[in-house]
C-alpha atoms as a PDB file:
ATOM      1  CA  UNK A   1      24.228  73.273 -85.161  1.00  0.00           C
ATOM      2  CA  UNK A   2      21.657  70.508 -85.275  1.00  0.00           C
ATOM      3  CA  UNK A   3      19.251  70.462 -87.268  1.00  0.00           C
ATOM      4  CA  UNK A   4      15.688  68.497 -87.912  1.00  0.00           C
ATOM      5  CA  UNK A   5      14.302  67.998 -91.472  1.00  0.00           C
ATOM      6  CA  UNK A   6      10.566  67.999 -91.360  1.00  0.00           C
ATOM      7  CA  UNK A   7       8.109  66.712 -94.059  1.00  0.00           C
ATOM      8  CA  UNK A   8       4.416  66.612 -94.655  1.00  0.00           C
ATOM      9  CA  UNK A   9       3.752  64.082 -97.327  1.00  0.00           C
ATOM     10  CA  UNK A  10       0.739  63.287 -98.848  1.00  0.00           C
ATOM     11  CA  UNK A  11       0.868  59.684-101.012  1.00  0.00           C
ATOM     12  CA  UNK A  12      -1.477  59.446-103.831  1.00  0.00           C
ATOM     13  CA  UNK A  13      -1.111  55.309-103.769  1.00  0.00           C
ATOM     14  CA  UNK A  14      -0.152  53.713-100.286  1.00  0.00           C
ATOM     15  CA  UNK A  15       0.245  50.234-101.674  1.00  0.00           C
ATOM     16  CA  UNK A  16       2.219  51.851-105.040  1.00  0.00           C
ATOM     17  CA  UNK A  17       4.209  53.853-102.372  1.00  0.00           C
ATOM     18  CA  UNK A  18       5.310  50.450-100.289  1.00  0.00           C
ATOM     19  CA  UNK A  19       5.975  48.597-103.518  1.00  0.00           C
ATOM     20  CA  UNK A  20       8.178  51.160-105.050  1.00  0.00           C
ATOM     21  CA  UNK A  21      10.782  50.228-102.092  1.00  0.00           C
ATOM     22  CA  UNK A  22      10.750  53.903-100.961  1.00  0.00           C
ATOM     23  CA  UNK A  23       9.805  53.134 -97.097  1.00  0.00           C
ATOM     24  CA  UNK A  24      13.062  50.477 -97.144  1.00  0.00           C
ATOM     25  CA  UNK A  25      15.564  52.388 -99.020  1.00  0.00           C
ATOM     26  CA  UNK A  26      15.084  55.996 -98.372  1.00  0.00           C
ATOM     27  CA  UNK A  27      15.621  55.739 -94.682  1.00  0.00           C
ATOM     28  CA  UNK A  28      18.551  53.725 -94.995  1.00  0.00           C
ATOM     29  CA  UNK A  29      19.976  56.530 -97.482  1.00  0.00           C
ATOM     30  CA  UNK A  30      19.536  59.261 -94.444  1.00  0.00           C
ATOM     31  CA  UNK A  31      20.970  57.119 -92.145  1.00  0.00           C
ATOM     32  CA  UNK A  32      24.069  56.888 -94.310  1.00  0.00           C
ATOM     33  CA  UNK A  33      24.718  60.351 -93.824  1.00  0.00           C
ATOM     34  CA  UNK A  34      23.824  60.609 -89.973  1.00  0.00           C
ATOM     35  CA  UNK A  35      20.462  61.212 -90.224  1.00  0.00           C
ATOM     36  CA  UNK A  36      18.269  59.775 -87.272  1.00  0.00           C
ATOM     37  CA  UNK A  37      14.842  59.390 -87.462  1.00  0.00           C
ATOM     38  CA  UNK A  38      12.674  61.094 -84.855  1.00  0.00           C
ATOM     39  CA  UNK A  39       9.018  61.114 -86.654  1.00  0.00           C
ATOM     40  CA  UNK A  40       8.066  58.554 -89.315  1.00  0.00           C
ATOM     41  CA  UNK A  41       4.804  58.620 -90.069  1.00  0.00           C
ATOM     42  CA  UNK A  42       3.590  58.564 -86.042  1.00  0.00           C
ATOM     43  CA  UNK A  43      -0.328  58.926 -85.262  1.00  0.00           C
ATOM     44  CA  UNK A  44      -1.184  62.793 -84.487  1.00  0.00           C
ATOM     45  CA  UNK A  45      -4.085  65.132 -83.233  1.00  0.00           C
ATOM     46  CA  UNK A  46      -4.542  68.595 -84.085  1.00  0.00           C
ATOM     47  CA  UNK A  47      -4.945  70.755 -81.332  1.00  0.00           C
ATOM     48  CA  UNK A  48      -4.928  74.296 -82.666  1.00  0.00           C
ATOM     49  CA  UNK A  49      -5.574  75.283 -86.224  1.00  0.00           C
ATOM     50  CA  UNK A  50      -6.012  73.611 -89.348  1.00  0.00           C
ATOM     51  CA  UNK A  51      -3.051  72.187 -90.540  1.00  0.00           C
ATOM     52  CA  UNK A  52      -3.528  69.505 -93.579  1.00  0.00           C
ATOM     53  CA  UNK A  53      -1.387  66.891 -91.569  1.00  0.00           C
ATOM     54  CA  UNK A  54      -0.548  63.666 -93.792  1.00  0.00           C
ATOM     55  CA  UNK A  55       2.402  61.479 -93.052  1.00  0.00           C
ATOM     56  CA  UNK A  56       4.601  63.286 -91.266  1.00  0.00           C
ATOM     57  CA  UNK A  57       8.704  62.513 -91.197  1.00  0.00           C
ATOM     58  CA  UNK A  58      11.076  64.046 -88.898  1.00  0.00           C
ATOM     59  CA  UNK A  59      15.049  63.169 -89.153  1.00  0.00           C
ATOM     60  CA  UNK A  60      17.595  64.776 -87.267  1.00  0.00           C
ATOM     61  CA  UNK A  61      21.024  65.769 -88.599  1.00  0.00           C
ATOM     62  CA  UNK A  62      23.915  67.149 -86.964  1.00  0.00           C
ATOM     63  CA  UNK A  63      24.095  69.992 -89.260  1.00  0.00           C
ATOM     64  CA  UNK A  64      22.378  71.700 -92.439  1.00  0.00           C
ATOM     65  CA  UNK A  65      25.469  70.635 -94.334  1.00  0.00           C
ATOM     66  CA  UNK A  66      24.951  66.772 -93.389  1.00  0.00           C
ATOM     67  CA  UNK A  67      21.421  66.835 -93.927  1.00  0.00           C
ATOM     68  CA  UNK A  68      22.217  68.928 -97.598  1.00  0.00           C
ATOM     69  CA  UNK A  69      24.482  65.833 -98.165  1.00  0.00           C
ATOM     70  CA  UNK A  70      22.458  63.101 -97.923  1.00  0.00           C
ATOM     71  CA  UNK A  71      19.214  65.578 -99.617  1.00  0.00           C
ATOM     72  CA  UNK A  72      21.272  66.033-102.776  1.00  0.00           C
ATOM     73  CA  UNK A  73      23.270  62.487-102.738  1.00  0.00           C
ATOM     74  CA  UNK A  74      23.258  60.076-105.015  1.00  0.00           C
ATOM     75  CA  UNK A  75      22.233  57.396-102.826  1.00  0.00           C
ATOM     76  CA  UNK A  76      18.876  59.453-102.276  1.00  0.00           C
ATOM     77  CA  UNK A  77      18.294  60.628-105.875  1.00  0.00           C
ATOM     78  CA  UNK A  78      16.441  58.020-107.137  1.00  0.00           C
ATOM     79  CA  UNK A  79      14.287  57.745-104.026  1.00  0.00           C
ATOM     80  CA  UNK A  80      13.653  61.315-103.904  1.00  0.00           C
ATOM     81  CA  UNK A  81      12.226  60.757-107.583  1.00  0.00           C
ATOM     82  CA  UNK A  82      10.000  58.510-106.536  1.00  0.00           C
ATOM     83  CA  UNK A  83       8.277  60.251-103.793  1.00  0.00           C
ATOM     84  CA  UNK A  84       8.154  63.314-106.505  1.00  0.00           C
ATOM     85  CA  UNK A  85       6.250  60.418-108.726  1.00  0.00           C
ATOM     86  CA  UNK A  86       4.062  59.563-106.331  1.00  0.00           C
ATOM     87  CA  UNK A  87       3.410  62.011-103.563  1.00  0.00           C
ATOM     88  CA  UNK A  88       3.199  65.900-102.835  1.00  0.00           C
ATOM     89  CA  UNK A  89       5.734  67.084-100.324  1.00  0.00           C
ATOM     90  CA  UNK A  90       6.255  69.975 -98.099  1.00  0.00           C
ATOM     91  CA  UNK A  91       9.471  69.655 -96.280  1.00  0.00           C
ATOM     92  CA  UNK A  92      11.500  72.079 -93.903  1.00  0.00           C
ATOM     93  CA  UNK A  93      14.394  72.449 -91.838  1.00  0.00           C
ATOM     94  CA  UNK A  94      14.627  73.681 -88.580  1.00  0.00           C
ATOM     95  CA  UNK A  95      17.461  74.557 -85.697  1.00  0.00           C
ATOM     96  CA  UNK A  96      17.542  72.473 -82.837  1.00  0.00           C
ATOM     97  CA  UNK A  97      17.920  73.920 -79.479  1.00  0.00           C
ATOM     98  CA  UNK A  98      20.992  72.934 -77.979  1.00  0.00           C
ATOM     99  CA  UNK A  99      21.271  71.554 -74.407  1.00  0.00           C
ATOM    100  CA  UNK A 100      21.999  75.135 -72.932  1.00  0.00           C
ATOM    101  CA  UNK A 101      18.866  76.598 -74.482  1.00  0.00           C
ATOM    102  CA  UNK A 102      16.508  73.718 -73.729  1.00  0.00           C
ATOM    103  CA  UNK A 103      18.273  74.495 -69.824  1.00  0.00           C
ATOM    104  CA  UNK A 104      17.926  78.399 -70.189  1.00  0.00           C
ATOM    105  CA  UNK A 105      14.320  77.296 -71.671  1.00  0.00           C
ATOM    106  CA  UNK A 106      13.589  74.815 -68.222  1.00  0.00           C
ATOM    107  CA  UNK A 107      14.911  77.464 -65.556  1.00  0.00           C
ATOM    108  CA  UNK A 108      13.151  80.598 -67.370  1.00  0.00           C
ATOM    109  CA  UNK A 109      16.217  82.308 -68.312  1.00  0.00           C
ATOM    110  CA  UNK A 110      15.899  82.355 -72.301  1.00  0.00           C
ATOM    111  CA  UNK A 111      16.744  84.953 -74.325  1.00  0.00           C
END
């Protein structure tokens, strides 16, 4: 099942961030291992709540095993450091509805 990888991230340093080469070669390391990006870093409103929103990333994968791939690759090791170094992070994975449930969703026949 599909799956979408969300993160909140909150940089310390914007211009350290760019310079690091973490906004060039991090995305090309998910897109190695079929990730697509949905979300990177898009403008937002809260509507409801309080929610500490920062930059927020959202990359689909076609499964928790591809996403688990490219999260514990080598490719994305070093990059992952970096945004340890110089960031806070709160990321998540969720299911994606597939095209029956987004239907059953539309016609008001979900279970």
């Amino acid at each position: 099942m599909a799956i979408i990888a969300v993160a909140n991230i909150k940089i310390a340093d914007l211009e350290q961030y760019k310079k690091s080469g973490y906004l060039e070669q991090a995305g090309k390391t998910a897109t190695m291992y079929g990730g697509t990006y949905i979300v990177r870093a898009g403008g937002s409103s809260v509507i409801e709540g309080s929610p500490k929103i920062e930059r927020i990333i959202m990359i689909e994968f076609a499964s928790e095993e591809r996403f688990l791939h490219w999260y514990n690759s080598e490719e994305y090791a070093p990059w992952k450091k970096v945004r340890h170094a110089l960031a806070e992070s709160d990321m998540f994975i969720i299911e994606k509805l597939t095209d029956e449930q987004q239907n059953d969703i539309a016609q008001g026949t979900s279970r």
